[in-house]
PDB file of N, CA and C in Angstrom:
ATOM      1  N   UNK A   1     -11.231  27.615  43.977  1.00  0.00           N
ATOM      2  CA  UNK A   1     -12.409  26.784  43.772  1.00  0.00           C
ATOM      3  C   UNK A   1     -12.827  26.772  42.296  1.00  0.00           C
ATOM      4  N   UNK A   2     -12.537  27.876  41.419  1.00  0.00           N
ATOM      5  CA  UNK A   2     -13.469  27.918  40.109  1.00  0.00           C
ATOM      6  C   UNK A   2     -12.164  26.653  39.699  1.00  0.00           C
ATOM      7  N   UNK A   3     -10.969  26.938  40.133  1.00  0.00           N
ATOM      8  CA  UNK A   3      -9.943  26.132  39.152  1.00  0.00           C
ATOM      9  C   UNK A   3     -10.383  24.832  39.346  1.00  0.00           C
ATOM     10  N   UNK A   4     -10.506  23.974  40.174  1.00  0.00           N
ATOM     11  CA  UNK A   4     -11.590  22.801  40.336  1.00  0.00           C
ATOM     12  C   UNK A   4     -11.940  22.418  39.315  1.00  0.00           C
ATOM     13  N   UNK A   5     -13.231  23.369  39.307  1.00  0.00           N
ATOM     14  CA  UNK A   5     -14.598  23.402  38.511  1.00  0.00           C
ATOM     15  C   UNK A   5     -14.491  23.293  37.667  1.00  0.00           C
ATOM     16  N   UNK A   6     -13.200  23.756  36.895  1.00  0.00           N
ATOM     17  CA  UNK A   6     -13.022  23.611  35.698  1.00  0.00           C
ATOM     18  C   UNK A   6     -11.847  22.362  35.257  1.00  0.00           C
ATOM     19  N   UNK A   7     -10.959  22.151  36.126  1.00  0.00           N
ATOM     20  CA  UNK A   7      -9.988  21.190  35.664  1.00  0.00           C
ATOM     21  C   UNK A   7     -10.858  19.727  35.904  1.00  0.00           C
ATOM     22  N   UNK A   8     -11.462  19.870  37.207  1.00  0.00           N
ATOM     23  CA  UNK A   8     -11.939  18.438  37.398  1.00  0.00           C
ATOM     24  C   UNK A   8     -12.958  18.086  36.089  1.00  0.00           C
ATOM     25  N   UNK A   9     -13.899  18.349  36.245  1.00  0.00           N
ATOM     26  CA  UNK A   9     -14.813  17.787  34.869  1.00  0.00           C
ATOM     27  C   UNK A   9     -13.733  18.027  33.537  1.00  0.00           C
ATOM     28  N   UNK A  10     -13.095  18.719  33.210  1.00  0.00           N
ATOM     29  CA  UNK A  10     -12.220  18.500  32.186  1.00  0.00           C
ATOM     30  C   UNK A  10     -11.865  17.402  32.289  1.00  0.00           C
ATOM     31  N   UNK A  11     -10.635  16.895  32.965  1.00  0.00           N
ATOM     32  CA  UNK A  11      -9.816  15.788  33.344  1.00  0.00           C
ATOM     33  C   UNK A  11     -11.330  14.623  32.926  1.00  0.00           C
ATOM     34  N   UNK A  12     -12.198  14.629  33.855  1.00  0.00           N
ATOM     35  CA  UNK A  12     -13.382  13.484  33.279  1.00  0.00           C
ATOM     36  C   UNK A  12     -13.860  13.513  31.896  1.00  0.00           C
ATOM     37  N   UNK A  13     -13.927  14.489  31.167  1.00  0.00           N
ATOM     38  CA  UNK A  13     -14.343  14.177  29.669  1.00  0.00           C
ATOM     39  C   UNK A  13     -13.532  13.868  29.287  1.00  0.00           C
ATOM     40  N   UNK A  14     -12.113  14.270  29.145  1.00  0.00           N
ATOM     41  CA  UNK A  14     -11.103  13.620  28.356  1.00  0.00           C
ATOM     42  C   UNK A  14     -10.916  12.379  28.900  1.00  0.00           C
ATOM     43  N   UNK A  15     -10.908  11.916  29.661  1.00  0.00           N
ATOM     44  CA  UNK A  15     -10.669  10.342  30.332  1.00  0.00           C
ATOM     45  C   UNK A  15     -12.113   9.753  29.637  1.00  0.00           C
ATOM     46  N   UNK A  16     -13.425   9.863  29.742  1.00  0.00           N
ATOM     47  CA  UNK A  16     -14.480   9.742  29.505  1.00  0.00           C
ATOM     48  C   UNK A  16     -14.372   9.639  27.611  1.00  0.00           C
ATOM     49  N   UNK A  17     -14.342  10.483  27.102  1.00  0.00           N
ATOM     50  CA  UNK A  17     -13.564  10.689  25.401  1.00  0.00           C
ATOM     51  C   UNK A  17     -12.643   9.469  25.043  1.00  0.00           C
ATOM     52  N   UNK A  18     -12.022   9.695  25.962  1.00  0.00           N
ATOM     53  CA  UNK A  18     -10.843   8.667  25.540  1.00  0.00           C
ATOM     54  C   UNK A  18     -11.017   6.892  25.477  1.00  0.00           C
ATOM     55  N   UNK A  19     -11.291   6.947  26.720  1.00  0.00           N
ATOM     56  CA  UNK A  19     -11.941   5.538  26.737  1.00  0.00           C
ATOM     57  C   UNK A  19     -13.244   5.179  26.161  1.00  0.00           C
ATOM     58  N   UNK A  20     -13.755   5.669  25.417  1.00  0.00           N
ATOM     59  CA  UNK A  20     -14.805   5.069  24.693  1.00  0.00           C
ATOM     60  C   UNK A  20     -13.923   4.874  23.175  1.00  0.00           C
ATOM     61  N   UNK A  21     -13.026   5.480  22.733  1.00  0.00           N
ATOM     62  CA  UNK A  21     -11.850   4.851  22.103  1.00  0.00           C
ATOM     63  C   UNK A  21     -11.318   3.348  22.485  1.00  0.00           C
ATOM     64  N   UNK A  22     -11.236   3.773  23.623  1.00  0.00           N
ATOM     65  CA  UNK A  22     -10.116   2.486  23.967  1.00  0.00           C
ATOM     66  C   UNK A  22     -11.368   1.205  23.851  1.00  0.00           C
ATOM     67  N   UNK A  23     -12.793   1.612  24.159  1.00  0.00           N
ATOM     68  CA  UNK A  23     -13.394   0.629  24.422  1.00  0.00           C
ATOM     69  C   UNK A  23     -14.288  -0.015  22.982  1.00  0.00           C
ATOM     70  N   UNK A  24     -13.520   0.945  22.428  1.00  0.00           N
ATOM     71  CA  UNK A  24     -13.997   0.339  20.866  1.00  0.00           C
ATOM     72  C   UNK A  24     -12.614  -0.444  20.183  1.00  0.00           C
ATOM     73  N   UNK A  25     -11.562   0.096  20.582  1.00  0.00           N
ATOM     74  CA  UNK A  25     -10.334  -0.022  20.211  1.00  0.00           C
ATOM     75  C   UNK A  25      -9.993  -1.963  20.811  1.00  0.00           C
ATOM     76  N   UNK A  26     -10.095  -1.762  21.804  1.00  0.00           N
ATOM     77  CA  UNK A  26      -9.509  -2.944  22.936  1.00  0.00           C
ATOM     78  C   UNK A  26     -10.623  -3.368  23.430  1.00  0.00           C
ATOM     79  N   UNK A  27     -11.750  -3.161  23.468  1.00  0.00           N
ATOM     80  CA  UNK A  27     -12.907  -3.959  24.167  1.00  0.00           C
ATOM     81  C   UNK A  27     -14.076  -4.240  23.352  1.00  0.00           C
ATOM     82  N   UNK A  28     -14.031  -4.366  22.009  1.00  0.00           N
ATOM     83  CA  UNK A  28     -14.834  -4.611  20.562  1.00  0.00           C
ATOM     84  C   UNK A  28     -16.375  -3.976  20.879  1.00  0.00           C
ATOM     85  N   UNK A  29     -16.281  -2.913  21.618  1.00  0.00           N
ATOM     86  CA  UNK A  29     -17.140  -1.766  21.760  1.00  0.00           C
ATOM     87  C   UNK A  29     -17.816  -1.746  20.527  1.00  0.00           C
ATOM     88  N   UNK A  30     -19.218  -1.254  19.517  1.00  0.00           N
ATOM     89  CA  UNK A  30     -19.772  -0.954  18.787  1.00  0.00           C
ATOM     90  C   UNK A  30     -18.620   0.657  18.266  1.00  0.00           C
ATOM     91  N   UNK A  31     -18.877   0.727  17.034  1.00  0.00           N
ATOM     92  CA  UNK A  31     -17.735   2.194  16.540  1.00  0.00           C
ATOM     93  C   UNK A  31     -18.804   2.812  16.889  1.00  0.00           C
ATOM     94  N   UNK A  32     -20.443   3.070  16.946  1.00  0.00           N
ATOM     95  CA  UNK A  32     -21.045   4.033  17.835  1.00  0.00           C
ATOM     96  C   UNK A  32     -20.746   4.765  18.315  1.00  0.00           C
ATOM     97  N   UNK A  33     -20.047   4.286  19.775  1.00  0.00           N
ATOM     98  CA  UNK A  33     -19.371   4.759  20.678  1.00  0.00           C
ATOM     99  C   UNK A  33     -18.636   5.663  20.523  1.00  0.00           C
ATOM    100  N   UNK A  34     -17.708   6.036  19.583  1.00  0.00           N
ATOM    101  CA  UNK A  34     -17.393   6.857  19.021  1.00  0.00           C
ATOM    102  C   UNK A  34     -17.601   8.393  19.219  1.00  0.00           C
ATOM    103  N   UNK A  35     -18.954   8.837  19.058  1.00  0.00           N
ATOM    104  CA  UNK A  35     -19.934   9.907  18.570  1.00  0.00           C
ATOM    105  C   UNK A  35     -19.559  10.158  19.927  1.00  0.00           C
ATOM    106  N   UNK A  36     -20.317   9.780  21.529  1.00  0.00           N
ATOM    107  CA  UNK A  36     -19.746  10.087  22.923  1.00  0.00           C
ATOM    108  C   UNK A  36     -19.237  10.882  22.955  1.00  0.00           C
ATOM    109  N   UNK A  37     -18.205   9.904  22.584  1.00  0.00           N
ATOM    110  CA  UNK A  37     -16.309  10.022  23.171  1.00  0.00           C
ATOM    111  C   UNK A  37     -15.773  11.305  21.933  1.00  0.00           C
ATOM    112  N   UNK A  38     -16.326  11.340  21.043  1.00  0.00           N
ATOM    113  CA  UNK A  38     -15.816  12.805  20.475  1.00  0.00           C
ATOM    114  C   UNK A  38     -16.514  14.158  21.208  1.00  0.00           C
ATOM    115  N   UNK A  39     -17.928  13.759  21.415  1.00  0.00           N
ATOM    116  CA  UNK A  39     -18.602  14.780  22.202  1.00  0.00           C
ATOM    117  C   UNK A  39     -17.903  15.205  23.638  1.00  0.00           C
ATOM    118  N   UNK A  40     -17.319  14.197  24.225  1.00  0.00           N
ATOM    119  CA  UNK A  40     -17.020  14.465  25.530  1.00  0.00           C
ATOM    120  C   UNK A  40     -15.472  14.885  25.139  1.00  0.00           C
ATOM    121  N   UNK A  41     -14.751  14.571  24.259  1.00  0.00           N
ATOM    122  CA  UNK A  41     -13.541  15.357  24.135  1.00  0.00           C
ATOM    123  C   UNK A  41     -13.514  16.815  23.954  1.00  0.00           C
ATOM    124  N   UNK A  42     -14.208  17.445  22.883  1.00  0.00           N
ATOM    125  CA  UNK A  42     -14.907  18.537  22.902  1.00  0.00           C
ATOM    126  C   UNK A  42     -15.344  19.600  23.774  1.00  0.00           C
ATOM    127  N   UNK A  43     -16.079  18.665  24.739  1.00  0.00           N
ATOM    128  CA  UNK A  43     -16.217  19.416  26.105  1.00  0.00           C
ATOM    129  C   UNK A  43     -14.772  19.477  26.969  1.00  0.00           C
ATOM    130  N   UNK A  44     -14.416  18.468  26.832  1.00  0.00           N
ATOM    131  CA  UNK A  44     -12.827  18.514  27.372  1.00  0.00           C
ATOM    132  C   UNK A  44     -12.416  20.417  26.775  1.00  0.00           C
ATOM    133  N   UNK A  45     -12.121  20.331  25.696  1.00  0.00           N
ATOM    134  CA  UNK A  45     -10.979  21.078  25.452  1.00  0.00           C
ATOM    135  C   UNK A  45     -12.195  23.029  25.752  1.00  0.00           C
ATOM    136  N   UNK A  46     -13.154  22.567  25.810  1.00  0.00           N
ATOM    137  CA  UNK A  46     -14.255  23.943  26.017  1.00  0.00           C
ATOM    138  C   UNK A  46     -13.886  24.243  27.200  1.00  0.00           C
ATOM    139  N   UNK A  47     -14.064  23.016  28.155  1.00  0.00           N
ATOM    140  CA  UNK A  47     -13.450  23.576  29.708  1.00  0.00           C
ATOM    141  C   UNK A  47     -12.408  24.374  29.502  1.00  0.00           C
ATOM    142  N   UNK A  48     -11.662  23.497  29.343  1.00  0.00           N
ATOM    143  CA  UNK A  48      -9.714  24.239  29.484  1.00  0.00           C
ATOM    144  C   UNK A  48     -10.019  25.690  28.651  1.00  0.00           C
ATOM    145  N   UNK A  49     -10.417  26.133  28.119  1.00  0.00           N
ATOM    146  CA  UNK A  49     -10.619  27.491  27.399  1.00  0.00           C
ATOM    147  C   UNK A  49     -10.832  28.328  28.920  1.00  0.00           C
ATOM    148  N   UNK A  50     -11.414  27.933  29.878  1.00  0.00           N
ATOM    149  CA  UNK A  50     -12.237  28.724  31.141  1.00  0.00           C
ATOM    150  C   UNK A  50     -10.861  28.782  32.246  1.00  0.00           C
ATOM    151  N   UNK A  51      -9.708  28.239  32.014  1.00  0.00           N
ATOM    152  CA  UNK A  51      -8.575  28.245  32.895  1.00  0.00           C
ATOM    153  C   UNK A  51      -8.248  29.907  33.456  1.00  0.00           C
ATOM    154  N   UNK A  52      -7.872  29.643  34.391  1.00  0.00           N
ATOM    155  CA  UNK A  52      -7.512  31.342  34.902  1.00  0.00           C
ATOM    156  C   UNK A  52      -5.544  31.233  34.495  1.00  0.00           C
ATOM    157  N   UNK A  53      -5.377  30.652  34.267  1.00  0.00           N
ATOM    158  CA  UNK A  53      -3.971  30.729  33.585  1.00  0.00           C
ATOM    159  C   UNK A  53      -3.901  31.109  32.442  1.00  0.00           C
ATOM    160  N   UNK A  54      -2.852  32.228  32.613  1.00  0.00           N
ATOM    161  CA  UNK A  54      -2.558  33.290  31.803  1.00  0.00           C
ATOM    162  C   UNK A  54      -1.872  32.865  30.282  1.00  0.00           C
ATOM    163  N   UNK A  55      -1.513  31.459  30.464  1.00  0.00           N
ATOM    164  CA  UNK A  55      -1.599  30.969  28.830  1.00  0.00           C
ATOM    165  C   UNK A  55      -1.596  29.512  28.776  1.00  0.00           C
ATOM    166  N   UNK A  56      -2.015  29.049  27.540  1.00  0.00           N
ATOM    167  CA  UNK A  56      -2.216  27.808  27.299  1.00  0.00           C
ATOM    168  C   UNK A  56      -1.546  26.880  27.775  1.00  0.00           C
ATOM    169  N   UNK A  57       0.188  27.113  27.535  1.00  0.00           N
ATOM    170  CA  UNK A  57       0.801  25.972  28.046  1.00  0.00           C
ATOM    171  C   UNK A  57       0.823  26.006  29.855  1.00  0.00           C
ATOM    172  N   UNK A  58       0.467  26.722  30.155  1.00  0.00           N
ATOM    173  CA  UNK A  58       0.730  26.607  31.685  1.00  0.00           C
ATOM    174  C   UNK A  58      -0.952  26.176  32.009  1.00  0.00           C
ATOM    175  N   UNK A  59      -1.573  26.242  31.354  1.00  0.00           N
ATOM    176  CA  UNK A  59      -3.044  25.777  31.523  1.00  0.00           C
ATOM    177  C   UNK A  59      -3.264  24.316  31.498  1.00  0.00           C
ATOM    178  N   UNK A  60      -2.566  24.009  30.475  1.00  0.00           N
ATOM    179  CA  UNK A  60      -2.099  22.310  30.155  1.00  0.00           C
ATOM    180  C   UNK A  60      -1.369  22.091  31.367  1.00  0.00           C
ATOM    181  N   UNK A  61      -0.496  22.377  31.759  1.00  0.00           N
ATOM    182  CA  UNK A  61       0.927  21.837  32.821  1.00  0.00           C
ATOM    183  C   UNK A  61       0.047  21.717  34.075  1.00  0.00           C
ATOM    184  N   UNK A  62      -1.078  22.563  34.689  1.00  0.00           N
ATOM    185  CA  UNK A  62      -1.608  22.933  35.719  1.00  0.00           C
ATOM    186  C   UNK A  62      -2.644  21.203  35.714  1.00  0.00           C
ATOM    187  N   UNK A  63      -3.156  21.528  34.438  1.00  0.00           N
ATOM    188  CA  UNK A  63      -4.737  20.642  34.260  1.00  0.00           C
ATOM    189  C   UNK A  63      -3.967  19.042  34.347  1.00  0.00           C
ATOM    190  N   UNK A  64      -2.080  19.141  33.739  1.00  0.00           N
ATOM    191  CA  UNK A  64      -2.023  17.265  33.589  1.00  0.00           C
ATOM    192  C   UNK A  64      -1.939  17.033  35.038  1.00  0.00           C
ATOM    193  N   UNK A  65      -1.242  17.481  36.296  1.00  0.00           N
ATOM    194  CA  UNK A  65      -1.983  16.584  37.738  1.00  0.00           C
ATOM    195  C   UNK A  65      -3.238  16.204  37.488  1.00  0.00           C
ATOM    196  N   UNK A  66      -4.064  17.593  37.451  1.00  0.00           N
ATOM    197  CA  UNK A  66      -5.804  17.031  37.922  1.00  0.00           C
ATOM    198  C   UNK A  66      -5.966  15.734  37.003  1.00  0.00           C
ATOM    199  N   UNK A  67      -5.458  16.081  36.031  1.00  0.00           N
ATOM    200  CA  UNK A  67      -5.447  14.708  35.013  1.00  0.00           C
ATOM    201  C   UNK A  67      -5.037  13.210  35.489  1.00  0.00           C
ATOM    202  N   UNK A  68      -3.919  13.181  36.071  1.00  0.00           N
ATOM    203  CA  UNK A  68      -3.357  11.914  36.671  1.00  0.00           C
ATOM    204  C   UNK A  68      -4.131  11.319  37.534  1.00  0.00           C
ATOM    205  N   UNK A  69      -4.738  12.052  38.480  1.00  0.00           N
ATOM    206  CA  UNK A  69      -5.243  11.882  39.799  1.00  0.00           C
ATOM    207  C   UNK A  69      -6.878  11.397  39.668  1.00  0.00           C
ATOM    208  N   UNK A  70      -7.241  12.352  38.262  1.00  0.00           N
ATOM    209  CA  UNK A  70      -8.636  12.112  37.813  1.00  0.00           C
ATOM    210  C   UNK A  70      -8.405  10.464  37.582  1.00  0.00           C
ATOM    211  N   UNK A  71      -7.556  10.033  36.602  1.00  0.00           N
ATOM    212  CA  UNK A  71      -7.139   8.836  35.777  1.00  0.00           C
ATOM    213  C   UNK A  71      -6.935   8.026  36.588  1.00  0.00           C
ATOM    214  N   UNK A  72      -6.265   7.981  38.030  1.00  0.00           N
ATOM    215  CA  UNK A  72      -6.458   6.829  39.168  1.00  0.00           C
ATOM    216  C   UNK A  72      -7.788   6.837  39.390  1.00  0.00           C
ATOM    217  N   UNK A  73      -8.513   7.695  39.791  1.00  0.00           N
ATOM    218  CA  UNK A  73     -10.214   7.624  40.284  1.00  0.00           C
ATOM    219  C   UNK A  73     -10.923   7.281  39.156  1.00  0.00           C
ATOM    220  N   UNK A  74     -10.909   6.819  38.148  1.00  0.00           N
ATOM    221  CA  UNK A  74     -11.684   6.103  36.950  1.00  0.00           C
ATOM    222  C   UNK A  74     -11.248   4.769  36.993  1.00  0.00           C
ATOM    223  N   UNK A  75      -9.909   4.614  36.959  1.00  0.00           N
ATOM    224  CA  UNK A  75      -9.628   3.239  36.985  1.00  0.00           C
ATOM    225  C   UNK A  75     -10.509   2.499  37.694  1.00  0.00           C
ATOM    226  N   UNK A  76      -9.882   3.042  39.183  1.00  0.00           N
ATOM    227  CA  UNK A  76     -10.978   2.419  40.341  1.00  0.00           C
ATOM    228  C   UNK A  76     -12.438   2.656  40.325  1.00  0.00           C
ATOM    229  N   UNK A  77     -13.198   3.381  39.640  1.00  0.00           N
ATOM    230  CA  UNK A  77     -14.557   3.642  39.657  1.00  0.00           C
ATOM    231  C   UNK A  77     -15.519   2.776  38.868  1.00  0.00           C
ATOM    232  N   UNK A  78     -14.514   3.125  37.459  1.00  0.00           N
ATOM    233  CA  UNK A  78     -15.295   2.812  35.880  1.00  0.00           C
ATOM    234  C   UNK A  78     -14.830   1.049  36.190  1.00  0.00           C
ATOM    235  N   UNK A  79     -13.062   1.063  35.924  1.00  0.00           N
ATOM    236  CA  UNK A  79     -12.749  -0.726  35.796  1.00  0.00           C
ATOM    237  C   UNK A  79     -12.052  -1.517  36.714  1.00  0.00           C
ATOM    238  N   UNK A  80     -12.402  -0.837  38.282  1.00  0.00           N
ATOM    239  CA  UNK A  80     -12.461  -1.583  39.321  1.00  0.00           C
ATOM    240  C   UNK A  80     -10.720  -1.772  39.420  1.00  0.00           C
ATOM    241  N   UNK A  81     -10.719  -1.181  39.025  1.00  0.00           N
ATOM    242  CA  UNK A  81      -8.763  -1.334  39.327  1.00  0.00           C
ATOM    243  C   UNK A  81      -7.954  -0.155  40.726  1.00  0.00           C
ATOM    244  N   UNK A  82      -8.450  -0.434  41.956  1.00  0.00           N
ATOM    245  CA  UNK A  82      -8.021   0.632  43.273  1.00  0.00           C
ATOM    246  C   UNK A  82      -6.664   0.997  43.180  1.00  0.00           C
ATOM    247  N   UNK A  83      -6.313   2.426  42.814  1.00  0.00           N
ATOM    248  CA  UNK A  83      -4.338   2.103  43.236  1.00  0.00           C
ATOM    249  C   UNK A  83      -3.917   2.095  44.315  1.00  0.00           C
ATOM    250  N   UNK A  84      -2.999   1.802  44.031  1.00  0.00           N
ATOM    251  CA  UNK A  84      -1.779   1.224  44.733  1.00  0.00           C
ATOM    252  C   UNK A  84      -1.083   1.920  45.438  1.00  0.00           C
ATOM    253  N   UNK A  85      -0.194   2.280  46.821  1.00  0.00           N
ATOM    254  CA  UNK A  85       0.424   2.903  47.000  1.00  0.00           C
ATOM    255  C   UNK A  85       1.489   3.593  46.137  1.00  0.00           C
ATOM    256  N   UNK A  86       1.889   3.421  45.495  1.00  0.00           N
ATOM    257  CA  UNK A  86       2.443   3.971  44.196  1.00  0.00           C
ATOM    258  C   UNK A  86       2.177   4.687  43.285  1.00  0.00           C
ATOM    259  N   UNK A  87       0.803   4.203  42.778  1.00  0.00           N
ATOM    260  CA  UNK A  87      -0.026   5.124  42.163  1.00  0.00           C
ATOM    261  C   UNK A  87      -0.657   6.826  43.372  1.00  0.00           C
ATOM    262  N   UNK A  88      -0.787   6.367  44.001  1.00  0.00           N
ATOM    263  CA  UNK A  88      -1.168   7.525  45.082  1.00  0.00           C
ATOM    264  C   UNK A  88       0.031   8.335  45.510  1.00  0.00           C
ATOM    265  N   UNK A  89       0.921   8.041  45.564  1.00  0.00           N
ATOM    266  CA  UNK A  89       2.150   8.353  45.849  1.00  0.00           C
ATOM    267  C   UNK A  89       2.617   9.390  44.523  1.00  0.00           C
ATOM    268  N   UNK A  90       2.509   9.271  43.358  1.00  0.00           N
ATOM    269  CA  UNK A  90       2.323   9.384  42.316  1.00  0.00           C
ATOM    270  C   UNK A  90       1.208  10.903  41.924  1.00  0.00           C
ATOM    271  N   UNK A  91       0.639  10.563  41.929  1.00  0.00           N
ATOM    272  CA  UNK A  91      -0.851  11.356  41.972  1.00  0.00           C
ATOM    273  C   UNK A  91      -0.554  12.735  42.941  1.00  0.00           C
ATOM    274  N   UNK A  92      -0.397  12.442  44.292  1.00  0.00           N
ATOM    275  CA  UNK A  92       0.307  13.746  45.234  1.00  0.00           C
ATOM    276  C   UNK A  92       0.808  14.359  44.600  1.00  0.00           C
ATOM    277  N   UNK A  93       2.009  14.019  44.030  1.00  0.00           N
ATOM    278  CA  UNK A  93       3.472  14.289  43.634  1.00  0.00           C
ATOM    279  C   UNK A  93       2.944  15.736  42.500  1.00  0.00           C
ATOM    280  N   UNK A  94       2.391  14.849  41.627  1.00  0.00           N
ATOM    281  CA  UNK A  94       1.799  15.817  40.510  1.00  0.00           C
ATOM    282  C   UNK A  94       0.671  16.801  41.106  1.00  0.00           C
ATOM    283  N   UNK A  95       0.013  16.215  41.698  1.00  0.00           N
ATOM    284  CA  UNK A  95      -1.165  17.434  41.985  1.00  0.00           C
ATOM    285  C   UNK A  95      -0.432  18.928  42.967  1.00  0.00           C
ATOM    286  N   UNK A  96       0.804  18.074  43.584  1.00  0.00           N
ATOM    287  CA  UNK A  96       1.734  19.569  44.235  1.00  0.00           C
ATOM    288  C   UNK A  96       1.749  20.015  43.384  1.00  0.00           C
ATOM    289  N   UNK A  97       2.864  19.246  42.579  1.00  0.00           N
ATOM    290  CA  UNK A  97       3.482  20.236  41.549  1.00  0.00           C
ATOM    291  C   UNK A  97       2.499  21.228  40.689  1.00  0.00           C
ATOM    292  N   UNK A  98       1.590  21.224  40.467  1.00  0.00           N
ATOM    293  CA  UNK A  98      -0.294  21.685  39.477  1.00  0.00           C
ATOM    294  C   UNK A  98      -0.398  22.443  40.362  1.00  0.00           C
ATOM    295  N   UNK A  99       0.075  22.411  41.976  1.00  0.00           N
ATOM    296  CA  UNK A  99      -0.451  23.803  42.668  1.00  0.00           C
ATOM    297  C   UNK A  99       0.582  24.742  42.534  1.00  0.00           C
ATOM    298  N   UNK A 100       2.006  24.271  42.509  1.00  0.00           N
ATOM    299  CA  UNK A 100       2.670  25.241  42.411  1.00  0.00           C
ATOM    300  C   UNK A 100       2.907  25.575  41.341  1.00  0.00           C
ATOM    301  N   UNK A 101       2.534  25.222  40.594  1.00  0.00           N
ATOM    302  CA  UNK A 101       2.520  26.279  38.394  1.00  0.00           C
ATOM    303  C   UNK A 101       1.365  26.919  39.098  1.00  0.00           C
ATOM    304  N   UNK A 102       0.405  26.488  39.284  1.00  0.00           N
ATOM    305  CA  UNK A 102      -0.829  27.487  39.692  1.00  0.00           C
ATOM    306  C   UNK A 102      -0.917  29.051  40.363  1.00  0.00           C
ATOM    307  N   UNK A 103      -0.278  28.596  41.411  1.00  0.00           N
ATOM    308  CA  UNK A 103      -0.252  29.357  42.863  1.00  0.00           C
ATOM    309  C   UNK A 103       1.159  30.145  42.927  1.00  0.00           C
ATOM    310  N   UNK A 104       2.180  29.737  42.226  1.00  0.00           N
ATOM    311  CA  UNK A 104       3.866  30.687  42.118  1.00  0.00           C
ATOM    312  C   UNK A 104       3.631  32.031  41.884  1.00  0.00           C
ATOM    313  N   UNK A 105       4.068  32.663  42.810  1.00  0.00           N
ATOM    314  CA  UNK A 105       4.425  33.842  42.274  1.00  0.00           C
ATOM    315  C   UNK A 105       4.799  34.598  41.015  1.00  0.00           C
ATOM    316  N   UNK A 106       4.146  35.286  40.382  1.00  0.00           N
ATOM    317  CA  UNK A 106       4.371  35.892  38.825  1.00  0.00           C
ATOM    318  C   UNK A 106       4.940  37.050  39.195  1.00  0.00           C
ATOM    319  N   UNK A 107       5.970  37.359  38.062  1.00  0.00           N
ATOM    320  CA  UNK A 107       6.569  38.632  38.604  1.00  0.00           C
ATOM    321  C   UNK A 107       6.158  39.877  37.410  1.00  0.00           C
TER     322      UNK A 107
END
């Protein structure tokens, strides 16, 4: 449960961060916007510091499912874009795999 707590709102600031980029970038957003989307990246990378994985890169490998899966549920939330069987299909795939870096046996 804490791993959640911490990957999910991660995964949302960096998606959240990011696209206020994109929405200055590709959607002639005010550069304002900006200030946000650095704030919420920030918080991005503060979360991931709170990972119970025993090192960075496996902290990253664990957090990119929650990431994918986060990134379908914005599409559809924020710009109305629902996926697709494919995309969901997709999303599973990775969030296994994020349990098993997680959850494998360490020797």
């Amino acid at each position: 449960m804490l791993t959640a707590a911490i990957y999910i709102p991660a995964a949302f600031a960096e998606i959240g961060g990011c696209f206020c980029f994109w929405a200055w970038m590709r959607l002639g957003r005010p550069a304002l916007i900006l200030v946000p989307g650095c704030l919420s990246l920030v918080l991005f990378a503060w979360l991931l510091t709170f990972s119970p994985a025993d090192n960075a890169g496996r902290a990253y490998a664990i957090y990119g499912g929650v990431y994918i899966a986060a990134s379908l549920i914005w599409s559809w939330l924020v710009e109305g874009q629902p996926p697709d069987r494919w995309d969901m299909t997709g999303a599973v795939i990775c969030i296994i795999g994020a349990a098993i870096i997680l959850l494998g046996p360490r020797g």
